[in-house]
PDB file of N, CA and C in Angstrom:
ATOM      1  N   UNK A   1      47.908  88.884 -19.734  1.00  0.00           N
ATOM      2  CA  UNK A   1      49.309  89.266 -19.717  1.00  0.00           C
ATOM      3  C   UNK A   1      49.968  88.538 -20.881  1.00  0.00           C
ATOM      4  N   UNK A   2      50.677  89.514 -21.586  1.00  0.00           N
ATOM      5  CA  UNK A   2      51.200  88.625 -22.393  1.00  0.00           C
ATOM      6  C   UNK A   2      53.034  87.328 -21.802  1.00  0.00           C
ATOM      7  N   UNK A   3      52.872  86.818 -22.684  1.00  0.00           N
ATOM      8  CA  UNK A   3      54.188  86.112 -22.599  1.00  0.00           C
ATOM      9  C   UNK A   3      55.408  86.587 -21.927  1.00  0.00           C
ATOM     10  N   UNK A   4      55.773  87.676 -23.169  1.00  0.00           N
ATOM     11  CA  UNK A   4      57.024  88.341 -23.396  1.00  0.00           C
ATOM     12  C   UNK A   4      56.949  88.548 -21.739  1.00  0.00           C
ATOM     13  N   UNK A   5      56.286  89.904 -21.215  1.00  0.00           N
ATOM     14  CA  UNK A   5      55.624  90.321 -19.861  1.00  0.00           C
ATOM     15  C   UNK A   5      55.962  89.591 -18.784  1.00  0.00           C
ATOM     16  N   UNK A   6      55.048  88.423 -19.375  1.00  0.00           N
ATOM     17  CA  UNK A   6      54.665  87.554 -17.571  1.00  0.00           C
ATOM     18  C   UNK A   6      55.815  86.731 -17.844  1.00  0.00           C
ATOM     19  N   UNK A   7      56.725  85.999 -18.661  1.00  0.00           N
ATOM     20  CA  UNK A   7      58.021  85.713 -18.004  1.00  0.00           C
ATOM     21  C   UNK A   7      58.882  86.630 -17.723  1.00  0.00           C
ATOM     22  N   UNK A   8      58.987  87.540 -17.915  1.00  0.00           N
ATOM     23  CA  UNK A   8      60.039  88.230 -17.291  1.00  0.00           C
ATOM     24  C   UNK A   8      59.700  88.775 -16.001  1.00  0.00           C
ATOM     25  N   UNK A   9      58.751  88.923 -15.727  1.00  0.00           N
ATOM     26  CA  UNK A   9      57.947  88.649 -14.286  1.00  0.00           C
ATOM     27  C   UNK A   9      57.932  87.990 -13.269  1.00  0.00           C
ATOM     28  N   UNK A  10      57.851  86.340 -13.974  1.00  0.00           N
ATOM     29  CA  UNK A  10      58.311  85.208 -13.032  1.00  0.00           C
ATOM     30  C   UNK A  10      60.023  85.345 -13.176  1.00  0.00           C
ATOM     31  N   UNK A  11      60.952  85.318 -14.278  1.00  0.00           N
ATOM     32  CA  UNK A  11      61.792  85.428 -13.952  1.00  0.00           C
ATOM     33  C   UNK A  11      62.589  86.522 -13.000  1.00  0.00           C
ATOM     34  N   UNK A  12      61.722  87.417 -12.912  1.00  0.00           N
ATOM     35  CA  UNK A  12      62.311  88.403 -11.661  1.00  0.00           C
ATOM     36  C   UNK A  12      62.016  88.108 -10.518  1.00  0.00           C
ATOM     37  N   UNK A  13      61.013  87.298 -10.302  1.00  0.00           N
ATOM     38  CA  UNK A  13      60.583  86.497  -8.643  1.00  0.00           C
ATOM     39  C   UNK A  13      61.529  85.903  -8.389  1.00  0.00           C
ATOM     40  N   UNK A  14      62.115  84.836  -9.701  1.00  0.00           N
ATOM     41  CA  UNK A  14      63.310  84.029  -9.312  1.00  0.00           C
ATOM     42  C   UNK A  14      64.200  83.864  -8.902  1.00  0.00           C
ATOM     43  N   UNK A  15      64.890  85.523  -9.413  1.00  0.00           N
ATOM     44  CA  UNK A  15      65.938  85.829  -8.730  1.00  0.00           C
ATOM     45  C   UNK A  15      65.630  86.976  -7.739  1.00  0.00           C
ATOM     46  N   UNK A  16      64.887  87.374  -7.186  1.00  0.00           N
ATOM     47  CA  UNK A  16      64.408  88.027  -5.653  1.00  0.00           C
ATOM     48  C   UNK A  16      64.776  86.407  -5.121  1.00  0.00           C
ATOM     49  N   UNK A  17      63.483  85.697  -5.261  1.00  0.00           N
ATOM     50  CA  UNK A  17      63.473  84.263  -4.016  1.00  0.00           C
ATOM     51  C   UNK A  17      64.824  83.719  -3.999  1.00  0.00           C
ATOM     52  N   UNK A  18      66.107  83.998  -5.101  1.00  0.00           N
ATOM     53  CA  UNK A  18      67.087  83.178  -4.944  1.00  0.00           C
ATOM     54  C   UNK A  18      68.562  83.801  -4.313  1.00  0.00           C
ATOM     55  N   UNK A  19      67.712  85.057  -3.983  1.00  0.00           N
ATOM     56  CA  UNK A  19      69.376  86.130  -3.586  1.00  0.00           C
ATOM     57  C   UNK A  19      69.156  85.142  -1.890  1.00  0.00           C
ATOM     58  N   UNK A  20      71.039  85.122  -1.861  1.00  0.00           N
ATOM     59  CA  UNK A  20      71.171  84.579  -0.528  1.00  0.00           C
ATOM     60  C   UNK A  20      70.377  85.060   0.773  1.00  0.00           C
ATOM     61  N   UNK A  21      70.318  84.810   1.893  1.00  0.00           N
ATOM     62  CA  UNK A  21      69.893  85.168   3.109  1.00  0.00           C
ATOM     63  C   UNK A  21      71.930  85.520   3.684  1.00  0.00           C
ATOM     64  N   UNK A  22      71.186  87.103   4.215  1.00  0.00           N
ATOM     65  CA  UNK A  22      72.648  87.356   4.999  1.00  0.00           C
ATOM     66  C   UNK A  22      72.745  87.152   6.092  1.00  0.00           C
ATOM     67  N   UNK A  23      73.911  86.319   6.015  1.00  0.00           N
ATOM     68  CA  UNK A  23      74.473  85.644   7.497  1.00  0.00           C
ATOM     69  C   UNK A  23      74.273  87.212   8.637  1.00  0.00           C
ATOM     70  N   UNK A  24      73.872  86.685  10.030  1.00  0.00           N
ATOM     71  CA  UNK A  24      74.029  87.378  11.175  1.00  0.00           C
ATOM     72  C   UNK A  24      75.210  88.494  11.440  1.00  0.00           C
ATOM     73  N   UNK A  25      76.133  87.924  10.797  1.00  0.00           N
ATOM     74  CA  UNK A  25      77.359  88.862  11.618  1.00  0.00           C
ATOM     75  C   UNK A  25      77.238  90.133  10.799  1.00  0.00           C
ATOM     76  N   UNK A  26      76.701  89.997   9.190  1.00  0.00           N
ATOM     77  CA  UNK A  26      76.714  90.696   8.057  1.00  0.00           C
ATOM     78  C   UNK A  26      75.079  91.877   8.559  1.00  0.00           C
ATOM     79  N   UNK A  27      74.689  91.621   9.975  1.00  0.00           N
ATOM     80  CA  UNK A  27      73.388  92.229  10.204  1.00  0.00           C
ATOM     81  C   UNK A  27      73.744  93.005  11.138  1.00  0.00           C
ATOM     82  N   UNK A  28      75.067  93.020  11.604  1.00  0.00           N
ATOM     83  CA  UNK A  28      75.701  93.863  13.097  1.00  0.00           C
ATOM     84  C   UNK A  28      75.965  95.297  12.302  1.00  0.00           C
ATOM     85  N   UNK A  29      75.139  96.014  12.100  1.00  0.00           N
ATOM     86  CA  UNK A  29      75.999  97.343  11.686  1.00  0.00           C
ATOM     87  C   UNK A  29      76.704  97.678  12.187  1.00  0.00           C
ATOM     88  N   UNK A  30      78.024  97.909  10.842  1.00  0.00           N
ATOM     89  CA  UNK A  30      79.210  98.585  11.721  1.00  0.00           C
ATOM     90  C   UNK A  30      80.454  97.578  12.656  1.00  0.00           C
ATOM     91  N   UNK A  31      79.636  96.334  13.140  1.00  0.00           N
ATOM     92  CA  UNK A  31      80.505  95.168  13.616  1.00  0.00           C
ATOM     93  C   UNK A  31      81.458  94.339  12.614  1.00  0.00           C
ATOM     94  N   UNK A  32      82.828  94.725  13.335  1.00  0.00           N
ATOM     95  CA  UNK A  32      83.964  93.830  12.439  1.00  0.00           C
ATOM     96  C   UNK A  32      84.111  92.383  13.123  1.00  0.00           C
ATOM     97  N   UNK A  33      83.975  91.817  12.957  1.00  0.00           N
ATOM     98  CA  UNK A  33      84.312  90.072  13.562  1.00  0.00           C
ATOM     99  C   UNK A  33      85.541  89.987  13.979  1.00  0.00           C
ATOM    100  N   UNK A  34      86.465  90.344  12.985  1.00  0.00           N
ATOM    101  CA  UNK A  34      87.843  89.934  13.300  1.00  0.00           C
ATOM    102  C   UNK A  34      88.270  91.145  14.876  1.00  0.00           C
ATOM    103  N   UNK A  35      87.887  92.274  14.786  1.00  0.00           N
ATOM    104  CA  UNK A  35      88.098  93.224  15.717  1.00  0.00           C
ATOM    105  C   UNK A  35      86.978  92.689  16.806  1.00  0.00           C
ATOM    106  N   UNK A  36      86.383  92.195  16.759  1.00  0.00           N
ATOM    107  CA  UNK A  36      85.015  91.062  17.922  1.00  0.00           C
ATOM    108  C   UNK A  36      85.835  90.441  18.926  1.00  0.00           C
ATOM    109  N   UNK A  37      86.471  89.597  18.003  1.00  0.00           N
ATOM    110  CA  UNK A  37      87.353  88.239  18.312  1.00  0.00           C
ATOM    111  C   UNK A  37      88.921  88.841  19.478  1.00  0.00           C
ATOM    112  N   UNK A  38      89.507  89.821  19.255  1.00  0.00           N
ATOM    113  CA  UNK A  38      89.985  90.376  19.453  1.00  0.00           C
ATOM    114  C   UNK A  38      90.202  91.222  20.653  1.00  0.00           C
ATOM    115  N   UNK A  39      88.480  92.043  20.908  1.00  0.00           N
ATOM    116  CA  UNK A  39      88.208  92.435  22.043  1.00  0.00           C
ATOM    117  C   UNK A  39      87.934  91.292  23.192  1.00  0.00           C
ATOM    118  N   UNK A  40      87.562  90.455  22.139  1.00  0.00           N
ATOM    119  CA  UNK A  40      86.955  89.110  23.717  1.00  0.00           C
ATOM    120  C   UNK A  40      88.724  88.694  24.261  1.00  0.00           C
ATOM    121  N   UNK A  41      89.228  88.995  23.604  1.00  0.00           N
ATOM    122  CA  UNK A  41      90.608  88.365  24.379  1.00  0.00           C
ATOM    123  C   UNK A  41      91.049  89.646  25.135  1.00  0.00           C
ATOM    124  N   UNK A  42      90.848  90.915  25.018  1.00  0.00           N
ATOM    125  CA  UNK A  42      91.454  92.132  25.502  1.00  0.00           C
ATOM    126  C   UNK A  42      90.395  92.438  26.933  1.00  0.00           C
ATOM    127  N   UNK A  43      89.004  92.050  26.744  1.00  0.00           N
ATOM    128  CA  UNK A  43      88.350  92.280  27.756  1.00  0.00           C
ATOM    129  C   UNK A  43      88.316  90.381  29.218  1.00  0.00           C
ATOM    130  N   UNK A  44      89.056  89.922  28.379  1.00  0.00           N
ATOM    131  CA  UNK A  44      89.269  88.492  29.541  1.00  0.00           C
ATOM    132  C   UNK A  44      87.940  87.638  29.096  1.00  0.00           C
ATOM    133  N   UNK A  45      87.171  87.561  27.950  1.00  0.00           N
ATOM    134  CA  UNK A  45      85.692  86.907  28.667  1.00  0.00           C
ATOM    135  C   UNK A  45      86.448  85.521  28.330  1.00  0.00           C
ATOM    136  N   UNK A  46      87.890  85.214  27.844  1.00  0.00           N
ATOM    137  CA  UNK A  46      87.905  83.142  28.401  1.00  0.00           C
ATOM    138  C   UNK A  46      88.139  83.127  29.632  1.00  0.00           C
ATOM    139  N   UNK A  47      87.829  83.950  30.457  1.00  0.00           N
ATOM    140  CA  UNK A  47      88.638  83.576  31.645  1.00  0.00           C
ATOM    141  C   UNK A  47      87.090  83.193  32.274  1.00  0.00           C
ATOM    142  N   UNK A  48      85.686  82.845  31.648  1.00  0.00           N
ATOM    143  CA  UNK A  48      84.853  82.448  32.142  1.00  0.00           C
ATOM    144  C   UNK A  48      84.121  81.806  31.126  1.00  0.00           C
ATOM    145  N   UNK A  49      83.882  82.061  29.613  1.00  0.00           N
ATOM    146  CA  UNK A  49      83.784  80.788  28.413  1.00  0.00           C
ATOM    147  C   UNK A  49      84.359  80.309  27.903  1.00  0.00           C
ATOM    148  N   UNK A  50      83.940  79.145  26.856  1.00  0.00           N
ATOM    149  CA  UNK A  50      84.530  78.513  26.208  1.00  0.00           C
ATOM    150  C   UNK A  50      84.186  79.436  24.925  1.00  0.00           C
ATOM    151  N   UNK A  51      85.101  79.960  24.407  1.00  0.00           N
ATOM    152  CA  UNK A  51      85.118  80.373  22.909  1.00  0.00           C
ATOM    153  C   UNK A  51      85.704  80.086  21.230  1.00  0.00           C
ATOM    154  N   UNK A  52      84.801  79.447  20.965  1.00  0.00           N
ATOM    155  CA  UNK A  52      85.490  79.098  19.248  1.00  0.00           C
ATOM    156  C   UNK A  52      86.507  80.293  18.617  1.00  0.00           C
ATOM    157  N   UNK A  53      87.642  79.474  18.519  1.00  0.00           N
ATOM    158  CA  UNK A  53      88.525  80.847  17.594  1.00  0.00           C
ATOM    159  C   UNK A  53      89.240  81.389  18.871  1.00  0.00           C
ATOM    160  N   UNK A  54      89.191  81.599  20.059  1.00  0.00           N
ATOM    161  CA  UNK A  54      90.491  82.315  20.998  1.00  0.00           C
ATOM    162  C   UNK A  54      90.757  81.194  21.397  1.00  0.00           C
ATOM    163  N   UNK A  55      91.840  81.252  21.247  1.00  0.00           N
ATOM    164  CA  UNK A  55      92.693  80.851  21.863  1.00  0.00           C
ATOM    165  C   UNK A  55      92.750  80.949  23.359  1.00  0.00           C
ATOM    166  N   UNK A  56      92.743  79.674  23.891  1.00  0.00           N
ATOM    167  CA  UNK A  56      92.718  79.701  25.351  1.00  0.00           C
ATOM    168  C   UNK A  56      91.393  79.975  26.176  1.00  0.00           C
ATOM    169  N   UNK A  57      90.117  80.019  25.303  1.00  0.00           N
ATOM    170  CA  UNK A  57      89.168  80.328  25.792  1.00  0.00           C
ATOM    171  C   UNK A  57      88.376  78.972  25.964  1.00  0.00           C
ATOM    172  N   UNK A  58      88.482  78.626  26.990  1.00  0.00           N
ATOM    173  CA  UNK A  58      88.223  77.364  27.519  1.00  0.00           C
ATOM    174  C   UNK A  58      87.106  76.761  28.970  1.00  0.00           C
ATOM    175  N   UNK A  59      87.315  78.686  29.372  1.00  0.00           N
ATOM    176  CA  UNK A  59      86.666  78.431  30.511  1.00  0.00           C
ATOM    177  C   UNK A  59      85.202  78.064  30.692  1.00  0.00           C
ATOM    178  N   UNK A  60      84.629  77.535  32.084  1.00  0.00           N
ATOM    179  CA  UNK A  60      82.833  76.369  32.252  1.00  0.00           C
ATOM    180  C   UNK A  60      82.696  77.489  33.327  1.00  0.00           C
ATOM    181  N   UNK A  61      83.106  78.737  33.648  1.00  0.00           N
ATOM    182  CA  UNK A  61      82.272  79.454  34.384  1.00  0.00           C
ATOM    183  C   UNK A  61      80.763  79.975  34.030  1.00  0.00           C
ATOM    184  N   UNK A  62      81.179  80.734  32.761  1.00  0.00           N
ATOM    185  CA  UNK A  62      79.737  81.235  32.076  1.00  0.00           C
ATOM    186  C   UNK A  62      79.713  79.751  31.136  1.00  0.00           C
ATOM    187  N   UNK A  63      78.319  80.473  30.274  1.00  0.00           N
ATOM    188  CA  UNK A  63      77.711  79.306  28.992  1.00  0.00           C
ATOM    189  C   UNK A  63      78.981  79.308  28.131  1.00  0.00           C
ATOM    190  N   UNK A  64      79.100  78.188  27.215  1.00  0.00           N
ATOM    191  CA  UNK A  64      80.011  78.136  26.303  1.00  0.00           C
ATOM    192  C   UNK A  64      79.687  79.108  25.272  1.00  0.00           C
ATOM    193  N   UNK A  65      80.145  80.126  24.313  1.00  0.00           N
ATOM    194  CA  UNK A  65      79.371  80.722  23.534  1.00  0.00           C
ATOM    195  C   UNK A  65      79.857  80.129  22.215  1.00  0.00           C
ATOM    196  N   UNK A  66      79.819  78.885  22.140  1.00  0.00           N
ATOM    197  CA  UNK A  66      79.591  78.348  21.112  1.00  0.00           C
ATOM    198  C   UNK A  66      78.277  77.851  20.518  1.00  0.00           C
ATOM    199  N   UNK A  67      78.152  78.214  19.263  1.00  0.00           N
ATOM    200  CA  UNK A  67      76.943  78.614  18.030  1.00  0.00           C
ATOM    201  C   UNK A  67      76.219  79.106  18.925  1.00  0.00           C
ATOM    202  N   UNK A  68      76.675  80.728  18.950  1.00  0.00           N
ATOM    203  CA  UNK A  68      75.447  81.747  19.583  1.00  0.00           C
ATOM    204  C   UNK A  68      74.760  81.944  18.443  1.00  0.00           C
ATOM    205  N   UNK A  69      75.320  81.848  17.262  1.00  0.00           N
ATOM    206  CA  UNK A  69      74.557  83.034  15.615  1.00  0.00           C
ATOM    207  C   UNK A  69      72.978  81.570  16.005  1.00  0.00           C
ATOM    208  N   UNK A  70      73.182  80.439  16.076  1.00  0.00           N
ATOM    209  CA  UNK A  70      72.118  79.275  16.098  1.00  0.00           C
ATOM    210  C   UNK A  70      70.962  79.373  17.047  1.00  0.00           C
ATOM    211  N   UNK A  71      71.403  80.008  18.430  1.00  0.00           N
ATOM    212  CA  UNK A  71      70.754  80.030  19.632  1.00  0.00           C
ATOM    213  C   UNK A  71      69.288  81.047  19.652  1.00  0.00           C
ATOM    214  N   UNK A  72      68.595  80.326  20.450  1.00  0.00           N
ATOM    215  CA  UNK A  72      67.051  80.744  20.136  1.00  0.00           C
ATOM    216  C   UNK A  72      67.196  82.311  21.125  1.00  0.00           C
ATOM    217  N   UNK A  73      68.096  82.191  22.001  1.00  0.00           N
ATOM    218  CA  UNK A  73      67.683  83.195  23.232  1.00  0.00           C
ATOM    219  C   UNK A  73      69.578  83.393  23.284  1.00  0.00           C
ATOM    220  N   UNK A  74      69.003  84.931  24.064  1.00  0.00           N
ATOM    221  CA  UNK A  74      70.802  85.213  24.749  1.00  0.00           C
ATOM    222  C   UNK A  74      70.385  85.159  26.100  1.00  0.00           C
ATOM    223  N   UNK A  75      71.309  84.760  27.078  1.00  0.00           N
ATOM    224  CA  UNK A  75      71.209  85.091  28.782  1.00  0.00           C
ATOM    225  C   UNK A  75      69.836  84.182  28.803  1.00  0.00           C
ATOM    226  N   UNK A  76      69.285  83.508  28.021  1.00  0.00           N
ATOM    227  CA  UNK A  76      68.449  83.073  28.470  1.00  0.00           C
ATOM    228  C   UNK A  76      66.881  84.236  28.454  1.00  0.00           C
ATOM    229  N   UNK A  77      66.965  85.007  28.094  1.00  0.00           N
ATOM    230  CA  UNK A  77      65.999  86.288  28.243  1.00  0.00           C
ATOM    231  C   UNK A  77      65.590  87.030  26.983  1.00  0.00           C
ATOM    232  N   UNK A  78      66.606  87.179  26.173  1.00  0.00           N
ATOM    233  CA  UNK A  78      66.200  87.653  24.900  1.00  0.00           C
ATOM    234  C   UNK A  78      66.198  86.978  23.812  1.00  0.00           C
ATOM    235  N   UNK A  79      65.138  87.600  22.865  1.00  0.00           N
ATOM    236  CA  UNK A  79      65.575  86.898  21.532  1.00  0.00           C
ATOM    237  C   UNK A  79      66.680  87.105  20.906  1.00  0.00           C
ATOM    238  N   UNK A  80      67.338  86.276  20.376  1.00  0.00           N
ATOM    239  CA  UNK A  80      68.140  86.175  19.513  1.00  0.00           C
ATOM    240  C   UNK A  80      68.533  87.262  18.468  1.00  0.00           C
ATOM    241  N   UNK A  81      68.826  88.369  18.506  1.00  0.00           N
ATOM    242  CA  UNK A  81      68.669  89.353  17.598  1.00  0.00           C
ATOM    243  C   UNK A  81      69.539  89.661  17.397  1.00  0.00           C
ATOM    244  N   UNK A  82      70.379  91.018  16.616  1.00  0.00           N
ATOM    245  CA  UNK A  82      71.818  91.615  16.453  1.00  0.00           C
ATOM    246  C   UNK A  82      71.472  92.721  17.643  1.00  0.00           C
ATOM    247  N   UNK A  83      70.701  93.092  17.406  1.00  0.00           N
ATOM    248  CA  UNK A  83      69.840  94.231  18.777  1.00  0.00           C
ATOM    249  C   UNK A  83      70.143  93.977  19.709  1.00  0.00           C
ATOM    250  N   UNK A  84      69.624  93.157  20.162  1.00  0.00           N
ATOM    251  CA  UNK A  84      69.190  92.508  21.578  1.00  0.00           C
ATOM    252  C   UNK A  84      70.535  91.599  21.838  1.00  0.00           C
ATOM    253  N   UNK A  85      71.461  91.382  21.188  1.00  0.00           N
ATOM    254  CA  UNK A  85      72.965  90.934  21.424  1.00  0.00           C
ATOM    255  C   UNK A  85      73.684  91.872  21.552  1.00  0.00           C
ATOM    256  N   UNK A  86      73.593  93.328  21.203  1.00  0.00           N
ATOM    257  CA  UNK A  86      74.421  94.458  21.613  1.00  0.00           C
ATOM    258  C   UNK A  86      73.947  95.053  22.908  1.00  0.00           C
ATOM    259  N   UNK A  87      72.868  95.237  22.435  1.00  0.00           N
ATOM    260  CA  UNK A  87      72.156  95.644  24.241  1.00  0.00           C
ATOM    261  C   UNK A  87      72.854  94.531  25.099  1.00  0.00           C
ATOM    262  N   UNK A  88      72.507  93.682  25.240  1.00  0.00           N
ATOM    263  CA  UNK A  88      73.116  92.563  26.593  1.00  0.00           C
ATOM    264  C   UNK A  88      74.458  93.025  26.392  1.00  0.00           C
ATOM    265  N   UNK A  89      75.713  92.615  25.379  1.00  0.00           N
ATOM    266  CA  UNK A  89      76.707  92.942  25.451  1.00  0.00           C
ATOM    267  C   UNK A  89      77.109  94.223  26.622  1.00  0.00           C
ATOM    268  N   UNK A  90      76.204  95.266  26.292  1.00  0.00           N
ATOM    269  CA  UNK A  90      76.331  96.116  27.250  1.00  0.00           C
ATOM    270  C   UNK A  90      76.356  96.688  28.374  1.00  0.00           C
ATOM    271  N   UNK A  91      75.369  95.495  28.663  1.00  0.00           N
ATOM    272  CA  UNK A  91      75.064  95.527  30.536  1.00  0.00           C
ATOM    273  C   UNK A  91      74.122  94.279  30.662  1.00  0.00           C
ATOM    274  N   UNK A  92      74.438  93.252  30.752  1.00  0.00           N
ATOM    275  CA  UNK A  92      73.848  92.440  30.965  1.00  0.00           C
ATOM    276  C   UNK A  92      73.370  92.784  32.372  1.00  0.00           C
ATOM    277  N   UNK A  93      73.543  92.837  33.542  1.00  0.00           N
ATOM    278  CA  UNK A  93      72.646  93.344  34.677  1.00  0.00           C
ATOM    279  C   UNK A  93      71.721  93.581  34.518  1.00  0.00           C
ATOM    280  N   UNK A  94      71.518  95.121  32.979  1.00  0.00           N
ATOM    281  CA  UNK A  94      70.698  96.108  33.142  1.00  0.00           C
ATOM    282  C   UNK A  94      69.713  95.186  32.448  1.00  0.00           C
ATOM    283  N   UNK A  95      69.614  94.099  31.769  1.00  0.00           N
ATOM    284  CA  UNK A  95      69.004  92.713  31.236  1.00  0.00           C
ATOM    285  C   UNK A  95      68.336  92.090  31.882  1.00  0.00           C
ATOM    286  N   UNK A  96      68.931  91.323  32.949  1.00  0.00           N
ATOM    287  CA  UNK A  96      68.483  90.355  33.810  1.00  0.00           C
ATOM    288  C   UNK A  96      69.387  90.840  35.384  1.00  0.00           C
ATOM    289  N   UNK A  97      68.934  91.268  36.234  1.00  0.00           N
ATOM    290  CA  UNK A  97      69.387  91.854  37.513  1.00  0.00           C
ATOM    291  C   UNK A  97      70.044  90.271  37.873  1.00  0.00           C
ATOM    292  N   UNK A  98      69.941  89.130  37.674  1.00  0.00           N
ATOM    293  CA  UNK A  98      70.560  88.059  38.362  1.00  0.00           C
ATOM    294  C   UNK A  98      71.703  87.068  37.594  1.00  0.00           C
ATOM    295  N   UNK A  99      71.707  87.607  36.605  1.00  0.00           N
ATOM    296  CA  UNK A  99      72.782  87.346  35.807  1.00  0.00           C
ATOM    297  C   UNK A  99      74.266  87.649  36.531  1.00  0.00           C
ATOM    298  N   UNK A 100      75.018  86.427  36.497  1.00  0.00           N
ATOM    299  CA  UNK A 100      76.148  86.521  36.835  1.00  0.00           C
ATOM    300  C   UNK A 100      77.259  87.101  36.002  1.00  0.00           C
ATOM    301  N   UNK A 101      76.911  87.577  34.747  1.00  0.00           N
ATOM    302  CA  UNK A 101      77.687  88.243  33.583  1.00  0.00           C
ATOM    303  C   UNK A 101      78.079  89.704  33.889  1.00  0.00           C
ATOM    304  N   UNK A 102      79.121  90.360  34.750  1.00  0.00           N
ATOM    305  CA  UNK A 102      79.554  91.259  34.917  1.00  0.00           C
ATOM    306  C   UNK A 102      79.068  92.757  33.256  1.00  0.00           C
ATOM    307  N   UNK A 103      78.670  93.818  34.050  1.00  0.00           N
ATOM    308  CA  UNK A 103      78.953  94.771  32.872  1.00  0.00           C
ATOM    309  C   UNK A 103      80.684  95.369  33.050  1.00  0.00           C
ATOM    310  N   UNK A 104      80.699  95.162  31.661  1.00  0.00           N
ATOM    311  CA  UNK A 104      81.935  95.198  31.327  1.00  0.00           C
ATOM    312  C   UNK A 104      82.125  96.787  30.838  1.00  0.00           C
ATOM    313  N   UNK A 105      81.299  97.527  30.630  1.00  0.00           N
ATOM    314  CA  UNK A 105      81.058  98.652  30.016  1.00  0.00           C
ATOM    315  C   UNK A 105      81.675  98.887  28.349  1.00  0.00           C
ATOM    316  N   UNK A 106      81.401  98.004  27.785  1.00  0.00           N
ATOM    317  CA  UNK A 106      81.892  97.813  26.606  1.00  0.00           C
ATOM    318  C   UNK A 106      81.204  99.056  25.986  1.00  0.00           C
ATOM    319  N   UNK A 107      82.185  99.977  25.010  1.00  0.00           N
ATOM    320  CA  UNK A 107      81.420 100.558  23.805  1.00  0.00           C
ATOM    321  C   UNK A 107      80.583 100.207  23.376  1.00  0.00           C
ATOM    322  N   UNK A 108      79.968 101.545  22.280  1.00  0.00           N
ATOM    323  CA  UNK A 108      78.912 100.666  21.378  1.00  0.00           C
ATOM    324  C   UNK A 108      79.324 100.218  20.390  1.00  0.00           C
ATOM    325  N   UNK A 109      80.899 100.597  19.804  1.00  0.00           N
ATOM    326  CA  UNK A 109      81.883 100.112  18.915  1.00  0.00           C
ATOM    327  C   UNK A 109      82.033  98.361  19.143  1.00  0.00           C
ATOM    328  N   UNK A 110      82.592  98.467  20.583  1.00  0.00           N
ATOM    329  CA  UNK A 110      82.908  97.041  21.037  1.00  0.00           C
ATOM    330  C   UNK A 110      81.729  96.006  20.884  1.00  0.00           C
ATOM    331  N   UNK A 111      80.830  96.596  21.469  1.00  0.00           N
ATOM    332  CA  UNK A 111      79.326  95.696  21.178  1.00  0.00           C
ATOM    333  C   UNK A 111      79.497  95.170  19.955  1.00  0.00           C
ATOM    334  N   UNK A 112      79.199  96.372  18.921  1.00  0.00           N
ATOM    335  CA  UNK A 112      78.778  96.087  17.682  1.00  0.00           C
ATOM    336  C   UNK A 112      79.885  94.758  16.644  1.00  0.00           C
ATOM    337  N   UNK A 113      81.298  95.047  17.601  1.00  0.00           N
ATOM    338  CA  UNK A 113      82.380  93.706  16.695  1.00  0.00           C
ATOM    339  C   UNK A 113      82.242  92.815  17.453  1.00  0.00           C
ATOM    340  N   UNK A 114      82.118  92.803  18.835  1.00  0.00           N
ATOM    341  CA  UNK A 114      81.389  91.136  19.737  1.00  0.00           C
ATOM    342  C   UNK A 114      80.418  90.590  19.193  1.00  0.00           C
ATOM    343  N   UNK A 115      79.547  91.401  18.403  1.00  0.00           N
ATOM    344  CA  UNK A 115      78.822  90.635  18.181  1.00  0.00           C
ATOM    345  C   UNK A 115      78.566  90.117  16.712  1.00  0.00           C
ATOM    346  N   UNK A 116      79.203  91.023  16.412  1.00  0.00           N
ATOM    347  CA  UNK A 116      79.783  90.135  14.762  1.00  0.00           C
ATOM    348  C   UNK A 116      80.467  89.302  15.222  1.00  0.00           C
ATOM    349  N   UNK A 117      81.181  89.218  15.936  1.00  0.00           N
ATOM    350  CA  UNK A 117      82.031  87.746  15.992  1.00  0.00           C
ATOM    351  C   UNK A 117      81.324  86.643  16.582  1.00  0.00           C
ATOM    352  N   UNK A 118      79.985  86.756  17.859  1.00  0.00           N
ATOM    353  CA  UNK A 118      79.284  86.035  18.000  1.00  0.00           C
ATOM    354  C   UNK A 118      78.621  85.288  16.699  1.00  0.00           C
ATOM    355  N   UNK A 119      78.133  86.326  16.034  1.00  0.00           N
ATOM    356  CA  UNK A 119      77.142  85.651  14.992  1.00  0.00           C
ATOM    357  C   UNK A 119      78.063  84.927  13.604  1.00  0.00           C
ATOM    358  N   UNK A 120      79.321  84.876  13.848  1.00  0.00           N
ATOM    359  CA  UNK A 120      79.720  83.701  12.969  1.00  0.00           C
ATOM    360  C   UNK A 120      80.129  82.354  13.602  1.00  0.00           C
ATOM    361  N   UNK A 121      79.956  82.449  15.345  1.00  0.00           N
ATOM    362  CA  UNK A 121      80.038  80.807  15.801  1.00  0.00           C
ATOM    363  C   UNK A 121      78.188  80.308  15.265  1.00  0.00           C
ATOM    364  N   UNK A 122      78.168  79.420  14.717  1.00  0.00           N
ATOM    365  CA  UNK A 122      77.348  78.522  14.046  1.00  0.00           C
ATOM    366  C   UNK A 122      77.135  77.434  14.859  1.00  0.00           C
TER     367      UNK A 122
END
């Protein structure tokens, strides 16, 4: 290989290996954060977590959902995914039958901005 060639070669690895990694919330297709944040106050969930960013969301009934985007598992049952955080969003029951997390019957709209807004608590 010549020179000219094989650096511009390695220099194109360089910048592949150096483009950022996209944050979680940026993996919710279609999920707005700020409209996330928003629904969690319109659907009541402080009235059972503690939530970063609402106001008044304070409650020790459910888990705190603070740094869910960090958390290995949701409900304890799934992996950690943008997937598998909209699905639960949706029916947690239909998840884990013993889960105390009411289905709320959230859209798939609503899902999709809950959980952009999940995945920017860190």
């Amino acid at each position: 290989m010549n020179f000219k060639l094989g650096s511009t070669f390695v220099f194109a690895l360089i910048l592949v290996g150096c483009e950022k990694p996209k944050s979680p919330s940026t993996l919710v297709a279609g999920g707005n954060p700020s409209t996330g944040r928003a629904v969690m106050t319109d659907l009541g969930c402080s009235s059972c977590h503690t939530i970063p960013g609402v106001p008044g969301a304070d409650a020790l009934v459910g888990p705190p959902l603070t740094q869910m985007a960090s958390r290995v598992y949701i409900g304890g049952v799934l992996k950690n995914t943008p997937e598998n955080m909209i699905r639960w969003l949706k029916n947690p029951p239909g998840v884990d039958p013993m889960t105390a997390m009411p289905n709320l019957h959230v859209t798939d709209q609503q899902a999709r901005d809950l959980a952009g807004y999940l995945y920017t608590l860190r």
